[in-house]
PDB file of N, CA and C in Angstrom:
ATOM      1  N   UNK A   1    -191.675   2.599 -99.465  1.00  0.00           N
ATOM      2  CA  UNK A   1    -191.303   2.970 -98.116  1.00  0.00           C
ATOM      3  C   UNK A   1    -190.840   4.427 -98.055  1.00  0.00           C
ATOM      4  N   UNK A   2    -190.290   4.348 -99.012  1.00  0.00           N
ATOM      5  CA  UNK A   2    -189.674   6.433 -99.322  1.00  0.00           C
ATOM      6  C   UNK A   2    -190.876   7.359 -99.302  1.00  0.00           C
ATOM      7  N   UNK A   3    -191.877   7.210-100.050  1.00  0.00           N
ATOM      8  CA  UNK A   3    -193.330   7.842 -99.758  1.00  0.00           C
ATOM      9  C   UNK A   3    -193.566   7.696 -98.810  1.00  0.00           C
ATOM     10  N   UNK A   4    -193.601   6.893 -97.772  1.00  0.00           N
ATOM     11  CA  UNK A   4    -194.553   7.323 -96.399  1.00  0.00           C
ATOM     12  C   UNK A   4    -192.862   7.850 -95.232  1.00  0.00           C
ATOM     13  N   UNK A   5    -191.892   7.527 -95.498  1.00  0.00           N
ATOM     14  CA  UNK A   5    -191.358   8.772 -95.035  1.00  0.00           C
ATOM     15  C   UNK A   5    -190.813  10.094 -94.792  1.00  0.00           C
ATOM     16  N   UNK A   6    -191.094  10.275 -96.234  1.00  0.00           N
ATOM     17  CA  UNK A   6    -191.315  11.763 -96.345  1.00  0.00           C
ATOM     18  C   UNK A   6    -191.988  12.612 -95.530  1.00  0.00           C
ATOM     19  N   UNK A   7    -193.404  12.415 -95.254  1.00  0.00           N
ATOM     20  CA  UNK A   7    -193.789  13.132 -94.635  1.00  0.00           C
ATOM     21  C   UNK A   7    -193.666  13.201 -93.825  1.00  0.00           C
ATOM     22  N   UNK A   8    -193.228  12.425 -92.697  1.00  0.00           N
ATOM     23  CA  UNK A   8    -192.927  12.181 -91.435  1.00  0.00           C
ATOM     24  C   UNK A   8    -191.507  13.207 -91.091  1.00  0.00           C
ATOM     25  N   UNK A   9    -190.592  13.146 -92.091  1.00  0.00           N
ATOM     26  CA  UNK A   9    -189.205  13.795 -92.101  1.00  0.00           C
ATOM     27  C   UNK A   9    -189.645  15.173 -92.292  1.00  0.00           C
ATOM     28  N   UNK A  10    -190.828  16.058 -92.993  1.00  0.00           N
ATOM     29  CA  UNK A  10    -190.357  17.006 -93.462  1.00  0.00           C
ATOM     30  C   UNK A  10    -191.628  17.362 -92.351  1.00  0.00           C
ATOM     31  N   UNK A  11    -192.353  16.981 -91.902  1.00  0.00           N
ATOM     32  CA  UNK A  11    -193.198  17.642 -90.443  1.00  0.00           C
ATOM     33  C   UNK A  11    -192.817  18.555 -89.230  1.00  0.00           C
ATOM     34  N   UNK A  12    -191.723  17.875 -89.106  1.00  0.00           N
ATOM     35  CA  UNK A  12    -191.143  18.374 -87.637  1.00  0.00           C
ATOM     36  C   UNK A  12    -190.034  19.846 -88.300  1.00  0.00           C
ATOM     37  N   UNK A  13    -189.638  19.770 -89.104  1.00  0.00           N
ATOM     38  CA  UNK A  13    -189.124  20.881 -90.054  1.00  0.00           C
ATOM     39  C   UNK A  13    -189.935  21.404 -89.996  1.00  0.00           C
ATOM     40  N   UNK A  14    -190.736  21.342 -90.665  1.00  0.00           N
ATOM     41  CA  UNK A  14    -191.762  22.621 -91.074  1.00  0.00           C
ATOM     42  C   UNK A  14    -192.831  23.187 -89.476  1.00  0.00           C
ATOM     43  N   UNK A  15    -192.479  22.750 -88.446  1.00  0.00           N
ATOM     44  CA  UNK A  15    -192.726  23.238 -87.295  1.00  0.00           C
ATOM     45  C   UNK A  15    -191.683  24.012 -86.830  1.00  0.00           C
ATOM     46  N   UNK A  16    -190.533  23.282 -86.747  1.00  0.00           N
ATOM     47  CA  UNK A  16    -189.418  24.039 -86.381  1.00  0.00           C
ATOM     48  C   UNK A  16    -188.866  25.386 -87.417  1.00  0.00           C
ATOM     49  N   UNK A  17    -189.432  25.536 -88.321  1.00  0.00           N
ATOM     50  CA  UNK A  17    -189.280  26.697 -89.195  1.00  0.00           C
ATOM     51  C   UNK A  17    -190.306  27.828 -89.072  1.00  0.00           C
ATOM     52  N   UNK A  18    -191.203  27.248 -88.183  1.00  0.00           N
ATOM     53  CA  UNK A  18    -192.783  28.285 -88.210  1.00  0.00           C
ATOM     54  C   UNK A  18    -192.281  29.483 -87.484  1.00  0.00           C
ATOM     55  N   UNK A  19    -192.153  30.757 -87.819  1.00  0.00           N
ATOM     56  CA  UNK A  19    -191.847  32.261 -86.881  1.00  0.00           C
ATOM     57  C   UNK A  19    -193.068  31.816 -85.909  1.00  0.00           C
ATOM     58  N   UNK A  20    -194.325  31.449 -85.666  1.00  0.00           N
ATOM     59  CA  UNK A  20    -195.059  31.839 -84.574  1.00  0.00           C
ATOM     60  C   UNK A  20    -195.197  30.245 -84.253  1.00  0.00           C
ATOM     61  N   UNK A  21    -194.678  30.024 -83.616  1.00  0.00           N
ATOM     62  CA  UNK A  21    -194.469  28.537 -83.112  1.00  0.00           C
ATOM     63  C   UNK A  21    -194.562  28.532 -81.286  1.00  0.00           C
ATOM     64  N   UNK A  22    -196.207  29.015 -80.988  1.00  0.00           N
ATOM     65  CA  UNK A  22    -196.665  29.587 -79.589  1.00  0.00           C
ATOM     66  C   UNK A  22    -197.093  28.206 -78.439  1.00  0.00           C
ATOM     67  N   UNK A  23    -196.680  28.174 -77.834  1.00  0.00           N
ATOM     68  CA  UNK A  23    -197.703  27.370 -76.350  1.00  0.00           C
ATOM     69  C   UNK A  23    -198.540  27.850 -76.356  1.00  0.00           C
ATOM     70  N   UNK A  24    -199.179  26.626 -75.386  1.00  0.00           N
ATOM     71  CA  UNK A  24    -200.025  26.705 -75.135  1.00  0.00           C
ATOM     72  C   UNK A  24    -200.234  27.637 -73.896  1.00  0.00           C
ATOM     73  N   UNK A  25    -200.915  29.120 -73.808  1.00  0.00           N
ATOM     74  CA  UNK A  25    -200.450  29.526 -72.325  1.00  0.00           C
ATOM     75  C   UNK A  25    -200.230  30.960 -72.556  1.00  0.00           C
ATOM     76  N   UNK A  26    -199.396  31.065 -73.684  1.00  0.00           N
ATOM     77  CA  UNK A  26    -198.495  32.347 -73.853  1.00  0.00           C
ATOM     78  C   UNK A  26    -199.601  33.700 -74.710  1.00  0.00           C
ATOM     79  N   UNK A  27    -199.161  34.615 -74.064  1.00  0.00           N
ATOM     80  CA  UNK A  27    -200.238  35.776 -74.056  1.00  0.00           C
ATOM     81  C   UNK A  27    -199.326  36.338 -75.674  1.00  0.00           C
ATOM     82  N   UNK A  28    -200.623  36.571 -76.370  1.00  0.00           N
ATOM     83  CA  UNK A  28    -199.803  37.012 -77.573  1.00  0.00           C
ATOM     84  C   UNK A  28    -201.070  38.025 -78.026  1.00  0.00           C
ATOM     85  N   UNK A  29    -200.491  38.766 -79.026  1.00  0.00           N
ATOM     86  CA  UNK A  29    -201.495  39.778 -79.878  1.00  0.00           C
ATOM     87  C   UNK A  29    -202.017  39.780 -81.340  1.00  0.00           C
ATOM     88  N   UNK A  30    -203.336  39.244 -81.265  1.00  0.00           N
ATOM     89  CA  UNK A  30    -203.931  39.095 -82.646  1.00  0.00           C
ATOM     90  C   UNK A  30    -204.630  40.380 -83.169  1.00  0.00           C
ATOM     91  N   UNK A  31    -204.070  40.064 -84.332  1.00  0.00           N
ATOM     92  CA  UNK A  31    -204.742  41.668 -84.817  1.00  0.00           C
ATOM     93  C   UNK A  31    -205.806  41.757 -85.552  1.00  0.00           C
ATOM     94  N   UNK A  32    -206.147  42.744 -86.104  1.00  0.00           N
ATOM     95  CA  UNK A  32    -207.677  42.864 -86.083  1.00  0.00           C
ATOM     96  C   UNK A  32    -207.776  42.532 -88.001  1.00  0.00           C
ATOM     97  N   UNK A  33    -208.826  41.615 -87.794  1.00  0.00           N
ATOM     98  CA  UNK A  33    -209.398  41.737 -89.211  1.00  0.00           C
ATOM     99  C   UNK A  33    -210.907  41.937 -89.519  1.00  0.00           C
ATOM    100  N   UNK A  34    -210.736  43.404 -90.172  1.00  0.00           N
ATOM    101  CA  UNK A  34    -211.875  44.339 -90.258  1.00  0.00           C
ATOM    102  C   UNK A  34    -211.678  43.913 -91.608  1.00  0.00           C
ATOM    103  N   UNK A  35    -212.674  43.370 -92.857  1.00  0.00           N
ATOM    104  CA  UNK A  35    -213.106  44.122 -93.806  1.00  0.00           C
ATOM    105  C   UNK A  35    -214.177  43.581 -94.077  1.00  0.00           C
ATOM    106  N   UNK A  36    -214.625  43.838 -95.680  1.00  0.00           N
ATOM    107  CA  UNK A  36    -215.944  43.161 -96.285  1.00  0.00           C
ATOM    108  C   UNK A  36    -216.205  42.081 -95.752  1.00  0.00           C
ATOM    109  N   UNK A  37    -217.085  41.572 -95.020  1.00  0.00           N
ATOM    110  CA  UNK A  37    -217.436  40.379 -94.475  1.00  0.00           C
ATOM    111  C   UNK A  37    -217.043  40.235 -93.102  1.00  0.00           C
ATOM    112  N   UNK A  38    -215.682  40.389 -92.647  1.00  0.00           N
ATOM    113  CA  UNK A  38    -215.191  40.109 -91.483  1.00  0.00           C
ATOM    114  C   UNK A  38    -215.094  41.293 -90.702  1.00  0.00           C
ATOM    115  N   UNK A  39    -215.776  41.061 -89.178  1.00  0.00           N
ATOM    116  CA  UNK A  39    -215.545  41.989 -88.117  1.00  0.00           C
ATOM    117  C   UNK A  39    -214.825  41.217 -86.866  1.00  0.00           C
ATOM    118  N   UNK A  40    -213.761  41.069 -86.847  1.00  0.00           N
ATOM    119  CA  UNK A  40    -212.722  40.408 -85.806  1.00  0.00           C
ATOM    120  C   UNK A  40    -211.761  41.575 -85.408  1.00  0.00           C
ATOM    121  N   UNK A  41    -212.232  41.568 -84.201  1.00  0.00           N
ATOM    122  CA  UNK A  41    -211.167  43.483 -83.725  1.00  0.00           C
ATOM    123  C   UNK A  41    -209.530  43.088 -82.801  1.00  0.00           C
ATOM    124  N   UNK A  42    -210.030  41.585 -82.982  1.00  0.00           N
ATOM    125  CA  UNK A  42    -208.505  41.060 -82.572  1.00  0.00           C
ATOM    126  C   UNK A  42    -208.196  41.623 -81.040  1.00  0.00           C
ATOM    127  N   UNK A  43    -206.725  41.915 -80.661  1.00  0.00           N
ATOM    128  CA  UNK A  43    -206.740  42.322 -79.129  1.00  0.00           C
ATOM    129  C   UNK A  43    -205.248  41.103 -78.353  1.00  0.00           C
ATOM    130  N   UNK A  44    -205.208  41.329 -77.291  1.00  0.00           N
ATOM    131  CA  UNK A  44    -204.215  40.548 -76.649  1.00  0.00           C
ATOM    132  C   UNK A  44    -205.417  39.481 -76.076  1.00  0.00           C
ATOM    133  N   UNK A  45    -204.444  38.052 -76.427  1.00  0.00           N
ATOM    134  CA  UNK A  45    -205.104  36.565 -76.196  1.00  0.00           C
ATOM    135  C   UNK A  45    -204.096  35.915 -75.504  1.00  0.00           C
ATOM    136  N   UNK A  46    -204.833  34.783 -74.905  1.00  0.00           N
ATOM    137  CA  UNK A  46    -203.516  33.633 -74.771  1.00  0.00           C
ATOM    138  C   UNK A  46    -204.512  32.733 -75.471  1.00  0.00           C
ATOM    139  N   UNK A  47    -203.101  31.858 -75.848  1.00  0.00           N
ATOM    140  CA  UNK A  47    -202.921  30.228 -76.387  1.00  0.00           C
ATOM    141  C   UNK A  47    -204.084  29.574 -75.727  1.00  0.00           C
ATOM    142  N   UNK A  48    -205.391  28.922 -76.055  1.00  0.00           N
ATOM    143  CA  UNK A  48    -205.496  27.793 -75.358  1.00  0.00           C
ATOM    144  C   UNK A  48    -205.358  26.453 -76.164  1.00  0.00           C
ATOM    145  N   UNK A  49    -205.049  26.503 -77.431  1.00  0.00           N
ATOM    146  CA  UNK A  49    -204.853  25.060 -78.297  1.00  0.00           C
ATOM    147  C   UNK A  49    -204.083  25.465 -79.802  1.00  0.00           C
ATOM    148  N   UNK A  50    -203.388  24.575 -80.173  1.00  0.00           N
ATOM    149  CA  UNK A  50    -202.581  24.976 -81.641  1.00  0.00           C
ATOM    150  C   UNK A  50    -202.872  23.801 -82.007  1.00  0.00           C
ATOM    151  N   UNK A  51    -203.033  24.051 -83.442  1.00  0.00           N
ATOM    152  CA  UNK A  51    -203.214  23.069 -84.708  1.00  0.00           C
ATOM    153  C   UNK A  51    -202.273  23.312 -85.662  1.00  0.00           C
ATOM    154  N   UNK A  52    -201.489  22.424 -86.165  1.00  0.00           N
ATOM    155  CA  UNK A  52    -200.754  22.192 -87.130  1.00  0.00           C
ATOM    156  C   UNK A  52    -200.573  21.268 -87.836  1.00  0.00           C
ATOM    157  N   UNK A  53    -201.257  21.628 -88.979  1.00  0.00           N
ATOM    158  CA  UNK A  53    -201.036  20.746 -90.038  1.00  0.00           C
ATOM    159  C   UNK A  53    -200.592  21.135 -91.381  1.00  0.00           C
ATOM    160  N   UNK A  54    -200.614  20.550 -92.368  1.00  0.00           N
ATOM    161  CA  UNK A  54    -199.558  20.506 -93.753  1.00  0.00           C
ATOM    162  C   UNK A  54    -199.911  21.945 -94.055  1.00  0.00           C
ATOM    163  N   UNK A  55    -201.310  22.451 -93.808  1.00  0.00           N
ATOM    164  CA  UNK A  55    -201.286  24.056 -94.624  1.00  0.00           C
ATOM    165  C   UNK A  55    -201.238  25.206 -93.475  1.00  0.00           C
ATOM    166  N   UNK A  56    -200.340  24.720 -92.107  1.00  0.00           N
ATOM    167  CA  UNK A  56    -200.078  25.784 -91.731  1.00  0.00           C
ATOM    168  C   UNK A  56    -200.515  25.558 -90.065  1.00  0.00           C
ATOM    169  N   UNK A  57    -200.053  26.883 -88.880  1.00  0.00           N
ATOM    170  CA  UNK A  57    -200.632  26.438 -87.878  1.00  0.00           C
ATOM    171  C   UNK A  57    -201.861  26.593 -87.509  1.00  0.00           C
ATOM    172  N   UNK A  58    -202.960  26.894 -86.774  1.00  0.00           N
ATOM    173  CA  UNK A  58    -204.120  27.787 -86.447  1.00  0.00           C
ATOM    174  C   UNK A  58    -203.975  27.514 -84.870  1.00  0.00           C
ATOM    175  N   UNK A  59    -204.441  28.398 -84.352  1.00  0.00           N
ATOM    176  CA  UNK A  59    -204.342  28.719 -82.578  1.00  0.00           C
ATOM    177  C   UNK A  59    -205.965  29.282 -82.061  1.00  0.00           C
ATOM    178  N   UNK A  60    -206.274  28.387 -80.942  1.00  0.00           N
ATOM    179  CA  UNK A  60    -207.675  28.719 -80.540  1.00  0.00           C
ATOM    180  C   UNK A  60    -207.246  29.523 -80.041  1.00  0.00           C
ATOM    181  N   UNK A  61    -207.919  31.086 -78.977  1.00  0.00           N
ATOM    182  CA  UNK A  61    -207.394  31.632 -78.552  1.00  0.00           C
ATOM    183  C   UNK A  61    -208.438  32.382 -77.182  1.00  0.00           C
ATOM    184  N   UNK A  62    -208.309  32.773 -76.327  1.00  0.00           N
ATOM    185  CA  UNK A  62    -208.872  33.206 -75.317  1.00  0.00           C
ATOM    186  C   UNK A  62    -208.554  35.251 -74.924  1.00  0.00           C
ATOM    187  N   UNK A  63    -209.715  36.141 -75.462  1.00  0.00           N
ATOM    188  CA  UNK A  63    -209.205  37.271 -75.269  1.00  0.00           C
ATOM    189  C   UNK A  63    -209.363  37.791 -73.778  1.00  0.00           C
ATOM    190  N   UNK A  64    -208.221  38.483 -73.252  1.00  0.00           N
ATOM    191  CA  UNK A  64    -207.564  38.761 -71.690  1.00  0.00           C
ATOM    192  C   UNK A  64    -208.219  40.423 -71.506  1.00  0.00           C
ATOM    193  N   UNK A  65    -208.660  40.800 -72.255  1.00  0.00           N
ATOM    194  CA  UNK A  65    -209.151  42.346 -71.753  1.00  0.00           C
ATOM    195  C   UNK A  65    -210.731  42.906 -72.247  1.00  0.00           C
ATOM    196  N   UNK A  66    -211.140  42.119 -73.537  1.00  0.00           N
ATOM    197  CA  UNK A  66    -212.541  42.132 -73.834  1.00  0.00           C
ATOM    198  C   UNK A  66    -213.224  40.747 -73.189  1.00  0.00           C
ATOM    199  N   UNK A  67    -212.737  39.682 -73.725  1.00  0.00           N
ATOM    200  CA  UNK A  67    -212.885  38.358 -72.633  1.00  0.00           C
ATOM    201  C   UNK A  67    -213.577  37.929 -74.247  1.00  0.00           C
ATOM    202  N   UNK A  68    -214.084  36.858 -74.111  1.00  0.00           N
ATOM    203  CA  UNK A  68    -214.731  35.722 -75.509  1.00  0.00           C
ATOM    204  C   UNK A  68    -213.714  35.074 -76.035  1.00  0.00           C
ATOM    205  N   UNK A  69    -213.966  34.308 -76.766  1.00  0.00           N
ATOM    206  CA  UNK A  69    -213.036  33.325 -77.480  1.00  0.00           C
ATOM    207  C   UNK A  69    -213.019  33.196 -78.953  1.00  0.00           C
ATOM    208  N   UNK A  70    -211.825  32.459 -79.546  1.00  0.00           N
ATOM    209  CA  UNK A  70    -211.983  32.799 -81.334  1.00  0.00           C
ATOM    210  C   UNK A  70    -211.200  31.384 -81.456  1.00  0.00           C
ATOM    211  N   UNK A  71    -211.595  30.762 -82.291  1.00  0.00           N
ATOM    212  CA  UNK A  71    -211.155  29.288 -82.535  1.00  0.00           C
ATOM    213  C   UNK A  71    -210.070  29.678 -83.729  1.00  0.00           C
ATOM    214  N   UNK A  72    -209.387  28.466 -84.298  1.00  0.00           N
ATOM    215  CA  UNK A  72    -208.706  28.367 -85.592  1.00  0.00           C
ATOM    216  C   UNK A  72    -208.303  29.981 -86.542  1.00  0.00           C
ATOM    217  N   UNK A  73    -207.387  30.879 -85.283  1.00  0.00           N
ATOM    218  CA  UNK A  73    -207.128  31.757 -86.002  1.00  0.00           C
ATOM    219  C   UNK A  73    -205.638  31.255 -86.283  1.00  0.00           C
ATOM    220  N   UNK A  74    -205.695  31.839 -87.879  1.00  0.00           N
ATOM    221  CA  UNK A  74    -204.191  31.685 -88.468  1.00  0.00           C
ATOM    222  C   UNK A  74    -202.998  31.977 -87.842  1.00  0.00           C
ATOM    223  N   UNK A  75    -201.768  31.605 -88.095  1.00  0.00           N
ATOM    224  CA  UNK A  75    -200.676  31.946 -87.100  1.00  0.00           C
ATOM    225  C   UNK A  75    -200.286  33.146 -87.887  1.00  0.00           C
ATOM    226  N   UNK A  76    -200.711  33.267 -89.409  1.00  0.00           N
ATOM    227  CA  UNK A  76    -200.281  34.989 -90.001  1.00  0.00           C
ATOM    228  C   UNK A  76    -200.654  36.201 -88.953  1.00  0.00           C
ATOM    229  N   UNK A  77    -201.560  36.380 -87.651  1.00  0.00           N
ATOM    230  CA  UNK A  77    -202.470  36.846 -87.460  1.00  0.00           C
ATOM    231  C   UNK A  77    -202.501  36.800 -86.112  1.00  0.00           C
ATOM    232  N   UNK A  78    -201.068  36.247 -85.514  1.00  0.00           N
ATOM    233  CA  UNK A  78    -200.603  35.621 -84.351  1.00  0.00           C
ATOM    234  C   UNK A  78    -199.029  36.356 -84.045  1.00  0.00           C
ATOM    235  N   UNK A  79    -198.897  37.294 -82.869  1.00  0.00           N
ATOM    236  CA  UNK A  79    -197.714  37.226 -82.927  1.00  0.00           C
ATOM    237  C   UNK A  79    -197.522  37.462 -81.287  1.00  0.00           C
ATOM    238  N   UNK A  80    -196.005  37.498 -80.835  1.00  0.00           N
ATOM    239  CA  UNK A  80    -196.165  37.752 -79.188  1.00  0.00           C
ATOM    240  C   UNK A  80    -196.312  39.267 -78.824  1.00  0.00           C
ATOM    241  N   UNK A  81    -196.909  39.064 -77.741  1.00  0.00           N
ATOM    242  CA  UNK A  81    -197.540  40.689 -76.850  1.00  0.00           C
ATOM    243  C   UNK A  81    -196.175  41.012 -76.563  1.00  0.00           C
ATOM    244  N   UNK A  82    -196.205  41.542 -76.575  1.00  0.00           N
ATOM    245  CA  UNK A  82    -194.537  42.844 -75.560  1.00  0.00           C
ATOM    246  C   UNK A  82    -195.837  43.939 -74.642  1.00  0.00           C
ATOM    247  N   UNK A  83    -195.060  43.330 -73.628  1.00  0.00           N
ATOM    248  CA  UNK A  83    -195.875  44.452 -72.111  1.00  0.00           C
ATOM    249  C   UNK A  83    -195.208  45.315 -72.342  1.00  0.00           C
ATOM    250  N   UNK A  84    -195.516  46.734 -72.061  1.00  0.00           N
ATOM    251  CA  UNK A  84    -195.411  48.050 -72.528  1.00  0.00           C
ATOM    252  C   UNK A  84    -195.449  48.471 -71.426  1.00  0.00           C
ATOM    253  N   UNK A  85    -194.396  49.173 -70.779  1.00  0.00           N
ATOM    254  CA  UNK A  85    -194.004  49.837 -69.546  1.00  0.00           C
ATOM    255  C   UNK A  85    -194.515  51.002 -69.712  1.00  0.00           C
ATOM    256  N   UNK A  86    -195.429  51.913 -69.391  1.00  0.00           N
ATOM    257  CA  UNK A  86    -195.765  53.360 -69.969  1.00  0.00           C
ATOM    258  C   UNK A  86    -195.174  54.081 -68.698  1.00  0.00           C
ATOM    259  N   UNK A  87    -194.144  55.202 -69.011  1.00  0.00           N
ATOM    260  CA  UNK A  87    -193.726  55.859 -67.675  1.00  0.00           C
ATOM    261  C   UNK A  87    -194.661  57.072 -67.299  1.00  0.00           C
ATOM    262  N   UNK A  88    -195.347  57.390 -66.399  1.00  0.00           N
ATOM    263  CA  UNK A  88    -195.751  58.699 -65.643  1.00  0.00           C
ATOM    264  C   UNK A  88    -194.946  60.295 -65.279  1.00  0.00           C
ATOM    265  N   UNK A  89    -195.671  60.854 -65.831  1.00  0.00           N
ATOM    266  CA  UNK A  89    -194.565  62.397 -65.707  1.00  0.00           C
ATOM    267  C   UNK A  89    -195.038  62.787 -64.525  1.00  0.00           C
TER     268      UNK A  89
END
């Protein structure tokens, strides 16, 4: 009985410990992964789905200024947008 509640106990921990622990909704900024193999230029997204499981979260995501979509990006790779007030001289 101790084996199958373990995992159950240490789940909701290990959510509640995640730094990028996003809704569904929330406009955040993925960054770009350029190298050998991969051309992902990243950009400001919102949330449309999170996955979490034992090796971590992944977030589908919807981009707000190029437009297309990117499934199961890592939450390393996930963080929130800060709107940027730019003042005019």
């Amino acid at each position: 009985a101790d084996a199958m509640e373990d995992p159950i106990e240490k789940t909701p921990e290990k959510v509640a410990k995640s730094p990028n622990a996003f809704s569904v909704g929330t406009v955040v900024e993925v960054e770009a992964r350029t190298w050998p193999g991969v051309n992902k230029p990243g950009g400001v997204a919102r949330i449309t789905k999170a996955h979490t499981t034992d090796s971590g979260t992944r977030y589908d995501v919807s981009y707000v200024v190029l437009g297309g979509k990117e499934k199961s990006v890592d939450a390393t790779f996930v963080k929130l947008h800060e709107e940027q007030q730019e003042e005019f001289i």
